[in-house]
Protein backbone atom coordinates (compact mmCIF):
# COMPACT_ATOMS: atom_id res chain seq x y z
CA UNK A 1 0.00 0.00 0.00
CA UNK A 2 2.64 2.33 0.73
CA UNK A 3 4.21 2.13 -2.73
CA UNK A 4 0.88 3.13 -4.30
CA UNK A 5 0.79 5.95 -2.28
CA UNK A 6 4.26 7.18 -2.98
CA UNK A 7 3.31 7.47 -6.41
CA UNK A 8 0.06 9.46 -5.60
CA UNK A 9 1.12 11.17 -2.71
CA UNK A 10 -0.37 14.49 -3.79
CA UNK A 11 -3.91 13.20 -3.05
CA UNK A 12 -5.68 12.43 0.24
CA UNK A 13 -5.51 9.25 1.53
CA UNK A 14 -8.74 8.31 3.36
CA UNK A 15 -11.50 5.80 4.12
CA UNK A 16 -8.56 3.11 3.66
CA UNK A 17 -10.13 -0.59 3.93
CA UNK A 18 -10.05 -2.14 7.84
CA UNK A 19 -11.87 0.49 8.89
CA UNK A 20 -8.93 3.18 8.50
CA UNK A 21 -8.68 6.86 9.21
CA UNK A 22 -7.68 9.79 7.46
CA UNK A 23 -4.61 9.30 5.82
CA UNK A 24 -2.25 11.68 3.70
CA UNK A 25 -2.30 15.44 3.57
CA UNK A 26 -3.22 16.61 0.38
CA UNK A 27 -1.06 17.95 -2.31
CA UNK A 28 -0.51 21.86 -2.44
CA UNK A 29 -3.76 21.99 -4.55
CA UNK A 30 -6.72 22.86 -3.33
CA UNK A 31 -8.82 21.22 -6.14
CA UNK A 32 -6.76 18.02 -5.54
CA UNK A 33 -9.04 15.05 -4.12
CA UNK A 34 -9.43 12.44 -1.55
CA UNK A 35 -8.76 8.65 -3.01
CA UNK A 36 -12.03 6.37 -2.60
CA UNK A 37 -11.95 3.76 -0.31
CA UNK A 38 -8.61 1.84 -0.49
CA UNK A 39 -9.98 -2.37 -0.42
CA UNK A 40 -9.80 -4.22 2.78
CA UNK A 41 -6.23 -4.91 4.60
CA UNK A 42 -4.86 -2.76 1.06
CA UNK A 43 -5.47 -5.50 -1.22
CA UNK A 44 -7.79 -4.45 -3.57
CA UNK A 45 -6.97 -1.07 -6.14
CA UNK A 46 -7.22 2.23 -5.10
CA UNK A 47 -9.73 4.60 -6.72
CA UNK A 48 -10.33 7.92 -7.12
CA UNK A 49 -8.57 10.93 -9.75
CA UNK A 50 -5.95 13.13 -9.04
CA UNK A 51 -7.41 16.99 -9.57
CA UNK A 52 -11.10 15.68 -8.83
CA UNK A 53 -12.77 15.40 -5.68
CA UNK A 54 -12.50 12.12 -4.04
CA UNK A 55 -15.39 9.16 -4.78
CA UNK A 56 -17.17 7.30 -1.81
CA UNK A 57 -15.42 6.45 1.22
CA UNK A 58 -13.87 10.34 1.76
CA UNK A 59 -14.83 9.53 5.40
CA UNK A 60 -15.38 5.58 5.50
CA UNK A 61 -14.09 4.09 8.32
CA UNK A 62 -13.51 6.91 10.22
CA UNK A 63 -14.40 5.73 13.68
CA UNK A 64 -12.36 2.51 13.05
CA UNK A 65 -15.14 0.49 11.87
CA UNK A 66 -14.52 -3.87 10.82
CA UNK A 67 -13.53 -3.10 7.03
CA UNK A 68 -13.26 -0.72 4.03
CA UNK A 69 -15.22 -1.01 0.65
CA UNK A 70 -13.39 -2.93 -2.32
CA UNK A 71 -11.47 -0.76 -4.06
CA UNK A 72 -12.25 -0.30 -8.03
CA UNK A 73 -9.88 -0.95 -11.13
CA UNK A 74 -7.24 1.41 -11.41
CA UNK A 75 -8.90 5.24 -12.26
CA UNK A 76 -11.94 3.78 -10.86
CA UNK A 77 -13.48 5.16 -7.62
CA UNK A 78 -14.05 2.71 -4.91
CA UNK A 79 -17.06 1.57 -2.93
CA UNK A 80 -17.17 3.21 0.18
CA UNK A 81 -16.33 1.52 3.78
CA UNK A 82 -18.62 0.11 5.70
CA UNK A 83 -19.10 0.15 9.18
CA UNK A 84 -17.29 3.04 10.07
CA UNK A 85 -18.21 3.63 13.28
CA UNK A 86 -19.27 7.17 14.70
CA UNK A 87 -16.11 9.55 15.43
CA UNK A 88 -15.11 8.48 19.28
CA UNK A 89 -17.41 5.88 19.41
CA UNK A 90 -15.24 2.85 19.38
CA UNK A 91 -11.57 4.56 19.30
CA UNK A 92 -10.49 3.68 22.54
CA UNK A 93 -8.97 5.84 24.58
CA UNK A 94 -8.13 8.50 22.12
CA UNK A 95 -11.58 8.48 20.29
CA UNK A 96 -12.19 7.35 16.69
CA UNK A 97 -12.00 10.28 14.54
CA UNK A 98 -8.72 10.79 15.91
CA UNK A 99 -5.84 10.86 18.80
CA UNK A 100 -7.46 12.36 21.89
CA UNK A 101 -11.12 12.74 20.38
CA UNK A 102 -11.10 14.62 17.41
CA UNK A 103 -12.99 14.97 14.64
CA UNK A 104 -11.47 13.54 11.24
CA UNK A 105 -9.79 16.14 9.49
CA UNK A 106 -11.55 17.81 6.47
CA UNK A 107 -9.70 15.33 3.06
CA UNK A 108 -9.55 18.99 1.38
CA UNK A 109 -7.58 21.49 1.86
CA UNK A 110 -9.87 24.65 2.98
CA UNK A 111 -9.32 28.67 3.49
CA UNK A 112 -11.64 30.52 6.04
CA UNK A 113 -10.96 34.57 5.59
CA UNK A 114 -11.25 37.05 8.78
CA UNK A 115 -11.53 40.98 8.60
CA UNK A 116 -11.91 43.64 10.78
CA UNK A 117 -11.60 47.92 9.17
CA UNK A 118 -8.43 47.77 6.87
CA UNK A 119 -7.48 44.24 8.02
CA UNK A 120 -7.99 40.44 6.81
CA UNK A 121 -6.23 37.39 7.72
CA UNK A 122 -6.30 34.15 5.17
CA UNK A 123 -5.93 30.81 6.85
CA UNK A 124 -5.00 27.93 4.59
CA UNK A 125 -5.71 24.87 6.11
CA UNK A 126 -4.10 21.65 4.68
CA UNK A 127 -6.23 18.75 4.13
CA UNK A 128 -6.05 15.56 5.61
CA UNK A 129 -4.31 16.56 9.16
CA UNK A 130 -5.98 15.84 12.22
CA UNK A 131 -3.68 18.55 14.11
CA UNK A 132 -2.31 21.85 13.02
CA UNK A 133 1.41 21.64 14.01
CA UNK A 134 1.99 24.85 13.52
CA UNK A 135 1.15 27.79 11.70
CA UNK A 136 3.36 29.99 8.97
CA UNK A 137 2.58 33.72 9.52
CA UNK A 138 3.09 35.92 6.24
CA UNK A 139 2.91 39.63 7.25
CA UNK A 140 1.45 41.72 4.01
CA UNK A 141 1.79 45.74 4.67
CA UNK A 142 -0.43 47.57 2.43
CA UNK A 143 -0.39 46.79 -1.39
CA UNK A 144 2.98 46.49 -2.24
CA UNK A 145 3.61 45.74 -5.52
CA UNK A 146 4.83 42.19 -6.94
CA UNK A 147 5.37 40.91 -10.31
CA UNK A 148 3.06 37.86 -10.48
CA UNK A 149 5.12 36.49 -13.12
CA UNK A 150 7.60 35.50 -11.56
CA UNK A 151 5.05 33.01 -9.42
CA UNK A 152 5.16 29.95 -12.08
CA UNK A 153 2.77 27.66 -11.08
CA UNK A 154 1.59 29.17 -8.08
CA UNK A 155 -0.41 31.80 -9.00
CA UNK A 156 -1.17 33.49 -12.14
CA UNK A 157 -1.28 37.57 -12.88
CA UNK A 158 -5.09 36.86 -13.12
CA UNK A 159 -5.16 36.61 -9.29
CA UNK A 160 -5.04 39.66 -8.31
CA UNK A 161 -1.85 39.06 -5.97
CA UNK A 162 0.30 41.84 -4.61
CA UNK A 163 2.61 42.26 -2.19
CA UNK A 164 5.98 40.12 -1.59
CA UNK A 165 5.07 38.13 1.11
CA UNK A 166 1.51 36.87 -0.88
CA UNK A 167 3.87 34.93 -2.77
CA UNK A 168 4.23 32.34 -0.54
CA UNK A 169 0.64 32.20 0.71
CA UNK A 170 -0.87 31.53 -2.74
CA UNK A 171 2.32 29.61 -4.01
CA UNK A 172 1.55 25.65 -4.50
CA UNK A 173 5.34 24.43 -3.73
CA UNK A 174 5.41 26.70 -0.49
CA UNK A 175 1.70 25.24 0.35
CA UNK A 176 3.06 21.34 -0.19
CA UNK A 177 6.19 22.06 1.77
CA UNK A 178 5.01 23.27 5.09
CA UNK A 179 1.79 21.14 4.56
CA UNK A 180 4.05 18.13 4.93
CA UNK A 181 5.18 19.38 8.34
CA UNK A 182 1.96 19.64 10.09
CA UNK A 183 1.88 23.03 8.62
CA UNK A 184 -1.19 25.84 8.22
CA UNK A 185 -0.77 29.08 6.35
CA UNK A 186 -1.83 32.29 6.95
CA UNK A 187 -1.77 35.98 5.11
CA UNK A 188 -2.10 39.38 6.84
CA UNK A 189 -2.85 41.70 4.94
CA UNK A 190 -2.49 44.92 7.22
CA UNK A 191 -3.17 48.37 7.76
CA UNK A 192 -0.22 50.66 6.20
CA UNK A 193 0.04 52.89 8.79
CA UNK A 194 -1.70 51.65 12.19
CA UNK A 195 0.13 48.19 11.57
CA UNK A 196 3.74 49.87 10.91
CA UNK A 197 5.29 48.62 14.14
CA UNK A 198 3.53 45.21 13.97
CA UNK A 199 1.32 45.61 17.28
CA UNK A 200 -2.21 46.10 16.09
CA UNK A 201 -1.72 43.83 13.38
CA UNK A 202 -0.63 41.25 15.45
CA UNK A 203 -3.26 41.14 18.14
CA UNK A 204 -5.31 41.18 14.56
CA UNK A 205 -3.52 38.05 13.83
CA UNK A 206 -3.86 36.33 17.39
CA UNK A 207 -7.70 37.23 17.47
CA UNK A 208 -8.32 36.01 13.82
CA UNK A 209 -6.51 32.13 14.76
CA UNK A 210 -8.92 32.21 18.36
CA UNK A 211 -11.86 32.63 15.38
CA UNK A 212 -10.67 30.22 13.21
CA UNK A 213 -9.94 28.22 16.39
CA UNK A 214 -14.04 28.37 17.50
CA UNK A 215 -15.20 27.98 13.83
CA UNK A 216 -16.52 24.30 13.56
CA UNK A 217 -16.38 25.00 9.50
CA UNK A 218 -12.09 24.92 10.12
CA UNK A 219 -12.45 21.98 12.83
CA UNK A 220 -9.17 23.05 14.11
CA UNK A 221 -9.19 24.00 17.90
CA UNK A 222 -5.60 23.58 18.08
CA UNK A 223 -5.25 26.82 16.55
CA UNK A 224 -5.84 29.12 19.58
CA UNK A 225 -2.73 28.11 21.12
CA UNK A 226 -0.65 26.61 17.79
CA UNK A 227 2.89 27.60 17.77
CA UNK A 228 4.26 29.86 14.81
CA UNK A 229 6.71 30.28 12.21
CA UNK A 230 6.64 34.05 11.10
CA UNK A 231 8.01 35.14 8.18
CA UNK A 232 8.76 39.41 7.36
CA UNK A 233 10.22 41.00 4.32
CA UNK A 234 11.54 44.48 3.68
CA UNK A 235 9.27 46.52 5.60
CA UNK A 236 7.11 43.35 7.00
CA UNK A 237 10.48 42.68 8.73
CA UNK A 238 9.86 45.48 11.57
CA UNK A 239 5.70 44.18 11.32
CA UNK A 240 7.43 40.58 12.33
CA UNK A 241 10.15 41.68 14.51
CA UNK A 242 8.23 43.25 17.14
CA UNK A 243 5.30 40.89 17.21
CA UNK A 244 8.13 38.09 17.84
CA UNK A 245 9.29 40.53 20.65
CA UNK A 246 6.10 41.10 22.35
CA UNK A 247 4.87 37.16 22.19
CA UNK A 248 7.69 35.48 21.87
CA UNK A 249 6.12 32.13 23.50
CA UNK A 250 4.10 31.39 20.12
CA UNK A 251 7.16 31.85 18.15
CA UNK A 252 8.74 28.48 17.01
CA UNK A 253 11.26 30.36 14.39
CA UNK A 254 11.61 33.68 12.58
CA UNK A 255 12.76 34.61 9.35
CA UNK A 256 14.01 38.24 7.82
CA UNK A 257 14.29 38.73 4.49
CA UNK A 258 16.12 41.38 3.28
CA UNK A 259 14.64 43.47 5.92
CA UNK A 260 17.04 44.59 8.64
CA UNK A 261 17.49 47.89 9.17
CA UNK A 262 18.04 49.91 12.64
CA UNK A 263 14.31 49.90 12.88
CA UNK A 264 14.07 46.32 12.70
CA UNK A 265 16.89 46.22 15.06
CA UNK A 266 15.86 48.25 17.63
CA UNK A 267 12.40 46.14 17.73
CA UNK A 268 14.34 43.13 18.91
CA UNK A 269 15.37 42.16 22.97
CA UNK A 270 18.32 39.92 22.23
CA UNK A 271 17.99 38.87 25.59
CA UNK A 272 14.37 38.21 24.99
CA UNK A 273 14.83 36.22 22.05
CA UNK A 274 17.67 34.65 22.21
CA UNK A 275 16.25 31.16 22.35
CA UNK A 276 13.92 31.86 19.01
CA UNK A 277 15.86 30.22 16.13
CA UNK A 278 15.97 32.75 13.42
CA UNK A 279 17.36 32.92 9.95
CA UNK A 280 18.14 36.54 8.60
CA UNK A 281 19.05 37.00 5.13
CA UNK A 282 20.42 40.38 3.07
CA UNK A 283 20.67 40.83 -0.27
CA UNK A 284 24.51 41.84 -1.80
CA UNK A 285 22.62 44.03 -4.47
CA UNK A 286 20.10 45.48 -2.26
CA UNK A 287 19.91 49.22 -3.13
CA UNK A 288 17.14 49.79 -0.16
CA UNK A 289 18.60 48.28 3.23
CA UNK A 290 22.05 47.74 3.30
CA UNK A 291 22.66 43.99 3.74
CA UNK A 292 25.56 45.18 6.18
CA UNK A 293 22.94 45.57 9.15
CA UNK A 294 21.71 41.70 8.41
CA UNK A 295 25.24 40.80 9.04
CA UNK A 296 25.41 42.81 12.24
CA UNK A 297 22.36 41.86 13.71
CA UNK A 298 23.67 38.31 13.60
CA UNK A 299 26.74 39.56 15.15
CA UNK A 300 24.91 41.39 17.77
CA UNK A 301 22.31 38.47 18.37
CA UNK A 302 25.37 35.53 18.41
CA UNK A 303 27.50 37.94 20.87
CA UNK A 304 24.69 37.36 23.75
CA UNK A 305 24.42 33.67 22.59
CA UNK A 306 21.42 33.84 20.45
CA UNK A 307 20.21 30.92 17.95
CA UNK A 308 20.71 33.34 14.84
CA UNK A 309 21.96 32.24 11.46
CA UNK A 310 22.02 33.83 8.06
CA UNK A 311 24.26 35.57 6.09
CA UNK A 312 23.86 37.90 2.51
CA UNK A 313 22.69 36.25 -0.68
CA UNK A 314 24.88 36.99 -3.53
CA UNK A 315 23.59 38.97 -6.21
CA UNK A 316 20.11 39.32 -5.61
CA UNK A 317 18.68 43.12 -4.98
CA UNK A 318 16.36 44.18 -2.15
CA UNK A 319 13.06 42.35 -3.59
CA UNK A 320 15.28 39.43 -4.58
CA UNK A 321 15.13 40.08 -8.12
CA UNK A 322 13.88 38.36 -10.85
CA UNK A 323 12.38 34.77 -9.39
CA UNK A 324 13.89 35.90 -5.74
CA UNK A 325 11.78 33.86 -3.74
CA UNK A 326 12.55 31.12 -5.85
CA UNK A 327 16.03 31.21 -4.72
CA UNK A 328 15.02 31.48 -1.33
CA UNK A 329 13.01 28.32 -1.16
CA UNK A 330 14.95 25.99 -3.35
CA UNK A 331 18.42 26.81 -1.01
CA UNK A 332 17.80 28.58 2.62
CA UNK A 333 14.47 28.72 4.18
CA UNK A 334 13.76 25.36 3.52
CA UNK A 335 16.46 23.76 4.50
CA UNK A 336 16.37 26.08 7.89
CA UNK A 337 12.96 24.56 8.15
CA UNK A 338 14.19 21.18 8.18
CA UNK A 339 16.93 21.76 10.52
CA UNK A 340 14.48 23.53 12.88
CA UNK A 341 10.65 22.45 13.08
CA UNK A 342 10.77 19.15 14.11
CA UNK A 343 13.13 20.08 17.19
CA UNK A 344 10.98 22.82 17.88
CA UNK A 345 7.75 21.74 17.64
CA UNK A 346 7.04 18.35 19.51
CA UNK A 347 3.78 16.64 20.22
CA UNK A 348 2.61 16.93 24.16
CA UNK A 349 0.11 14.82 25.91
CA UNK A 350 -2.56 17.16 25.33
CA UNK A 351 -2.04 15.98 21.29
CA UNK A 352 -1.27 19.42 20.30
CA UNK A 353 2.23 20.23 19.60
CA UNK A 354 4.17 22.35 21.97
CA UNK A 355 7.47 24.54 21.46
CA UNK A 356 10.52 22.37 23.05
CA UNK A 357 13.83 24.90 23.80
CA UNK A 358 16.85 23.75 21.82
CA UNK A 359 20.13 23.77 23.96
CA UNK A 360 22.55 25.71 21.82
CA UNK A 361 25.20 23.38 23.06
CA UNK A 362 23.09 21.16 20.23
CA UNK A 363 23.68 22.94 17.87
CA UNK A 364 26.39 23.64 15.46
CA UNK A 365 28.27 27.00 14.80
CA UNK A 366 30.13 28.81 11.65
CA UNK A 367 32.47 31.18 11.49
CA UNK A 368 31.29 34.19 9.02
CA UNK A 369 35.06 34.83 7.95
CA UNK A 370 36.29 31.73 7.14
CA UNK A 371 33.24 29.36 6.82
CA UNK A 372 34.62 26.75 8.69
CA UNK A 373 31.74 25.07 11.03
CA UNK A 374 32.01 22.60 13.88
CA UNK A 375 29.89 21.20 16.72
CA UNK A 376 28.74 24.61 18.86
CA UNK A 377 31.05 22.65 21.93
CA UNK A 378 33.70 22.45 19.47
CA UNK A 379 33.69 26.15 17.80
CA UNK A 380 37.44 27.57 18.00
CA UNK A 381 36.18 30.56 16.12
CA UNK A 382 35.26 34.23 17.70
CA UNK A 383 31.74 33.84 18.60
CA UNK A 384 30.48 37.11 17.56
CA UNK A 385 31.86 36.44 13.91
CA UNK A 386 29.55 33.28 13.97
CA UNK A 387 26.26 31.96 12.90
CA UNK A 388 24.04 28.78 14.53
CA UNK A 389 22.18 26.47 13.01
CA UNK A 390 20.22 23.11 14.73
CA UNK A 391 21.39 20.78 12.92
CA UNK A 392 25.22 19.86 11.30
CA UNK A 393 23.35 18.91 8.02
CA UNK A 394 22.60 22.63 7.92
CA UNK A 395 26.49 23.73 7.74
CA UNK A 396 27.81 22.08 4.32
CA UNK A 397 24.43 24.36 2.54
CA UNK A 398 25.26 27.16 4.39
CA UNK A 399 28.91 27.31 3.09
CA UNK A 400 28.41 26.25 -0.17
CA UNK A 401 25.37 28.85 -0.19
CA UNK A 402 27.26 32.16 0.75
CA UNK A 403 31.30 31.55 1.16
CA UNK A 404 31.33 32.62 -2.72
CA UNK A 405 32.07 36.40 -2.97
CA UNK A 406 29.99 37.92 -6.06
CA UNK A 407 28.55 34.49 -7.44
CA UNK A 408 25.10 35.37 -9.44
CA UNK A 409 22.11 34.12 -7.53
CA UNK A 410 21.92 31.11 -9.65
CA UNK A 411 25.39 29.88 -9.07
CA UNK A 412 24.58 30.02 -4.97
CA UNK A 413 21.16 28.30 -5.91
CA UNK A 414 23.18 25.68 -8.20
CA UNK A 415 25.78 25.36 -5.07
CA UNK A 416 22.68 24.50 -2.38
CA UNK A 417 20.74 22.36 -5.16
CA UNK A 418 24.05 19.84 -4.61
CA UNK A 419 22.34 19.25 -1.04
CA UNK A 420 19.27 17.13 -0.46
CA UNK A 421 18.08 16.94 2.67
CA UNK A 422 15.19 14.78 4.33
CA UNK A 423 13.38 14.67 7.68
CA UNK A 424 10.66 12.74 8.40
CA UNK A 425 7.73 14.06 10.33
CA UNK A 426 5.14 12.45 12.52
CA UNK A 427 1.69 14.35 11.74
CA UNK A 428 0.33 12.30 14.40
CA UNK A 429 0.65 11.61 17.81
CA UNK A 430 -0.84 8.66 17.87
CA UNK A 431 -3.31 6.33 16.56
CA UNK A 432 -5.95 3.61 18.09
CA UNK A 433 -6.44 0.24 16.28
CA UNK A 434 -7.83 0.45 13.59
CA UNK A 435 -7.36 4.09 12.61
CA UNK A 436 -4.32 5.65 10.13
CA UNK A 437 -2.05 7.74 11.30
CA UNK A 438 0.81 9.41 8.61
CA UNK A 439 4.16 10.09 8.89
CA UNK A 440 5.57 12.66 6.14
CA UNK A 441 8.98 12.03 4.06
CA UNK A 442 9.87 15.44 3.44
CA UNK A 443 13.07 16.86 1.04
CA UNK A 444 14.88 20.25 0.50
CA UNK A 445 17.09 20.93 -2.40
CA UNK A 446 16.62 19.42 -6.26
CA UNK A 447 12.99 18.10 -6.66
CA UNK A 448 13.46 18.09 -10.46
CA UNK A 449 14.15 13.75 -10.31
CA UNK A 450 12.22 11.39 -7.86
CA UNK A 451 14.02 10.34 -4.57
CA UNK A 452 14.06 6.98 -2.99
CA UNK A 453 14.58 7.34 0.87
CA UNK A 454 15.26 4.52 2.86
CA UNK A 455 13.96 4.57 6.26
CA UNK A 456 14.33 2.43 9.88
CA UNK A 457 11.63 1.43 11.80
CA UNK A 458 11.73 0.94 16.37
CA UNK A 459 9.87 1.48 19.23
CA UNK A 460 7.96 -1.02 21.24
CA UNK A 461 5.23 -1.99 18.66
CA UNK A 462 5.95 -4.62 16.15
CA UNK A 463 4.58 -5.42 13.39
CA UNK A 464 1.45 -7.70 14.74
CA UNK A 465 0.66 -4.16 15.80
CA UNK A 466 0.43 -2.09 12.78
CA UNK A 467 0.80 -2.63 8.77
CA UNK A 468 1.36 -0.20 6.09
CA UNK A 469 5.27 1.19 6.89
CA UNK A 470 8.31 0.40 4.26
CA UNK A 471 11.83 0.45 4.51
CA UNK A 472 12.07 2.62 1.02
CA UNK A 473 9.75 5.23 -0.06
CA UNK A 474 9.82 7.28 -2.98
CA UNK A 475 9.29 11.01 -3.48
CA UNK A 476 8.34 11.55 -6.79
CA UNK A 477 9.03 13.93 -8.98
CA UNK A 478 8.37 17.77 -8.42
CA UNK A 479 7.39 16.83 -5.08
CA UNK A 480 8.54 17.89 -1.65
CA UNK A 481 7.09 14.93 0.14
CA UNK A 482 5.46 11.83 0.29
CA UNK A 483 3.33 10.28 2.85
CA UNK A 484 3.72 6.84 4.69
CA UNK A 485 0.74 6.16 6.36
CA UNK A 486 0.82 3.33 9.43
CA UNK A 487 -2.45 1.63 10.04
CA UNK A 488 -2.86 -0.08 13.68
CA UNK A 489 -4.34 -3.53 13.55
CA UNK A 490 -6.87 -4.64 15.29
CA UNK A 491 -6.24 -7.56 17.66
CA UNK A 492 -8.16 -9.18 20.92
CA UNK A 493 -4.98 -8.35 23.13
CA UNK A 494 -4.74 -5.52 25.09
CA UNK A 495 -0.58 -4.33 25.07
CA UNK A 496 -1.58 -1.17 26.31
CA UNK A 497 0.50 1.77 24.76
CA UNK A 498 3.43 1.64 22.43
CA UNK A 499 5.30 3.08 20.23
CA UNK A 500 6.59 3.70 16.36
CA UNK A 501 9.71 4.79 15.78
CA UNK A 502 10.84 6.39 12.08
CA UNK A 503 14.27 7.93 11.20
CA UNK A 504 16.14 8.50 7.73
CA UNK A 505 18.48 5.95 6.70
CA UNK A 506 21.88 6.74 5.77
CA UNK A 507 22.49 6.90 1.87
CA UNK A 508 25.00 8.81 -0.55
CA UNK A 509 21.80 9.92 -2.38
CA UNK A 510 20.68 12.49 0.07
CA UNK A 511 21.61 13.70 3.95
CA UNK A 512 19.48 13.28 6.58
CA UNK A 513 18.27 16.42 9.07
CA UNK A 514 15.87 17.02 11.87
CA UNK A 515 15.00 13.87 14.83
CA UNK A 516 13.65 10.80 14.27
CA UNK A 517 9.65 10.75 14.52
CA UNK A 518 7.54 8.56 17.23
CA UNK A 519 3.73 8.05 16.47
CA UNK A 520 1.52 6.22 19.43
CA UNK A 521 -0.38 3.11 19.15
CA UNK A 522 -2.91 2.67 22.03
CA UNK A 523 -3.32 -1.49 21.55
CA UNK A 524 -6.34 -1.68 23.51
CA UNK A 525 -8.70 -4.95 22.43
């Protein structure tokens, strides 16, 4: 079953056969369907069409009922499952529509939309997760101007887009990517001048996710406390930088791009944030902000000890030029993501996931001079001449991406493209039997060929708990992820809890980042 789904891994997997749960997230688009009833114990064909809303059995099975509908012939939808069950009815101790009680998650991918005067926040909400991980903050200051050309496939001039930072919001690749980490996405789109130092908009911001949060139409309740990832750009930079400041306990990371300037500076308590990974980024050619101050706010920030890392892009001008964000994506931020979210962000035993504190003794330091990185214990460098990064896989990009004085913008991409990175993410705490849980394969770096990924598999549950995991999955082509869903079997004994256990396997294709990922099997009878 699991090598079908590599190859469709841009749909939803639910109703699977056994009775299973919600499976996959969805792939970046919205329009982009839920797969009809996979046949009983994954025998039988799967059904359903990619672009096309899912056939019968979008919800089969839900509350962990005996056994799926047959699947059809290939392209064929299948019959739906039978016997579902009610959610919670016969889940266990964590309820059947999903670890501790909740409803099954919508199999599409949704927006809800909240205003107030001047202001409106856009929530994307991935398909297909029973938990919002997190949430990526764009911040949107009046109507800057963007060419929507440069989008590709995310959005076309038709849309009506503007502003830098709507780029990513409407973008499919950016939607796929942080969708496979447990990710939301939202969009402020701010007042110019009441929202210049970030306050108003971000009580805007807070208030909109407690909304979102109460509306059963989003069916995430997560999202009144979820953790988040906020991005700022150019002037969205001070917006970001003193929301971060005044909550800085919903902050899992922050990124500037091409942004800092003694504004932005003076918005930031070192002391205060020290603890915050952040990634700041200048541009060489920036003719608005001088990419100087990005390079002494990392300074300042690793001088106190902070968990800053960054440095200036090479060749690209203060809106990142033509295809800017592009760059960005394909060689820095995601790989930062990598490095970062899954440390960050851990499940707690409320099943919502919580911001853990990184020890910067963890972590692993460069020098800014000479490029030379080490373990942070074993740094011989000058401190304040330094960057940190979570994770040693991070260092090798990070040279390759900036030691080059006045490479174009597509040599440094070219030089980060030569890493591929891969985490694997649980976007589940845990599962009762009968239900799916998924686990995400996720990539940074070249997604222009498919990438086999090997994977190991501990914990305490064996397989006479659980089916569905492999050893290799494939990420295919123009993809970020795939999804590798584990299905707990039903059985008459009761083992009580245990546990899965997935990590990245060594291999010269590919380098792996972030923790391993544990998913929960309450083996109750």
């Amino acid at each position: 079953m699991v090598a079908a789904l590599a190859a469709v891994s841009s749909l939803v997997v639910v109703g699977c056969g056994s009775g299973g749960g919600a499976g996959s997230p969805p792939g970046a688009d919205d329009n982009e369907g839920g797969m009809a009833g996979i046949g009983a114990k994954g025998g039988a064909d799967m059904g359903g069409r990619a672009g096309l809303d899912g056939g019968a059995g979008s919800f089969a099975g839900q509350g962990g009922g005996p056994a799926g509908g047959v699947g059809g012939s290939a392209g064929t939808p299948g019959t739906a499952g039978t016997n579902g069950g009610n959610s919670g009815s016969e889940g266990g101790a964590f309820g059947g529509g999903g670890f501790g009680g909740q409803a099954p998650p919508a199999s599409a991918s949704h927006e809800h939309v909240y205003t107030e005067g001047a202001r409106k926040l856009s929530v994307w909400i991935p398909g297909g997760l029973r938990t919002i991980k997190g949430v990526w903050v764009n911040w949107k200051r009046g109507a800057e101007p963007w060419n929507i050309g440069e989008l590709g496939d995310g959005v076309t001039s038709g849309d009506g887009v503007s502003g830098g930072s709507a780029v990513q919001y409407y973008h499919k690749e950016w939607r796929e990517f942080l969708a496979s980490l447990g990710l939301a996405v939202a969009l402020l789109d701010g007042n110019q001048q009441s929202d210049s130092t970030g306050i108003a908009g971000g009580q805007f911001t807070l208030m909109s996710l407690n909304k979102a949060a109460a509306d059963a139409n989003v069916g995430h309740p997560e999202l009144a406390n979820v953790p988040l990832i906020v991005w700022g750009h150019s002037k969205t930079t001070v917006l970001g930088a003193s929301f971060v400041n005044a909550h800085p306990e919903r902050v899992a990371a922050f990124i500037q791009y091409h942004g800092v300037d003694n504004v932005a500076r003076s918005m930031v308590d070192i002391a205060k944030l020290k603890n915050i990974p952040m990634l700041l980024l200048g541009g060489a050619n920036d003719n608005i902000l001088d990419p100087q101050q990005t390079l002494d706010m990392i300074k300042a920030g690793r001088s106190a000890g902070a968990q800053w890392g960054g440095g200036v892009e090479w060749g690209l001008p203060h809106g990142g030029g033509n295809g800017a964000l592009f760059y960005v994506r394909k060689s820095i931020i995601f790989p930062f993501l990598l490095a970062t979210i899954n440390k960050r962000l851990q499940f707690s035993s409320a099943n919502v996931a919580a911001i853990q504190d990184i020890a910067s003794a963890n972590g692993f330091v460069g020098n800014l001079s000479t490029f030379e990185f080490s373990a942070a214990p074993s740094f011989m460098g000058n401190v304040a001449d330094s960057v940190w990064f979570a994770d040693g896989a991070m260092m090798p990009l990070w040279r390759d991406y900036f030691r080059t004085p006045a490479q174009s913008s597509q040599a440094a991409e070219a030089s980060a493209l030569a890493h591929t990175l891969v985490t694997v993410t649980a976007l589940d705490r845990g599962v009762t039997e009968g239900v799916t849980g998924t686990f995400s394969v996720t990539r940074a770096g070249d997604i222009s060929k498919s990438l086999m990924v090997k994977l190991n598999v501990s914990g305490t549950a064996t397989t006479d708990d659980y089916e569905g995991l492999s050893t290799e999955v494939t990420i295919p082509v123009g993809k970020h992820h795939v999804a590798v869903p584990l299905v707990a079997k039903r059985d008459s004994r009761a083992e009580g809890m245990e546990s899965v256990v997935l990590s990245v396997a060594a291999d010269a294709a590919y380098t792996s980042i972030g923790p391993s990922a544990t998913m929960l099997v309450d083996d109750a009878p």
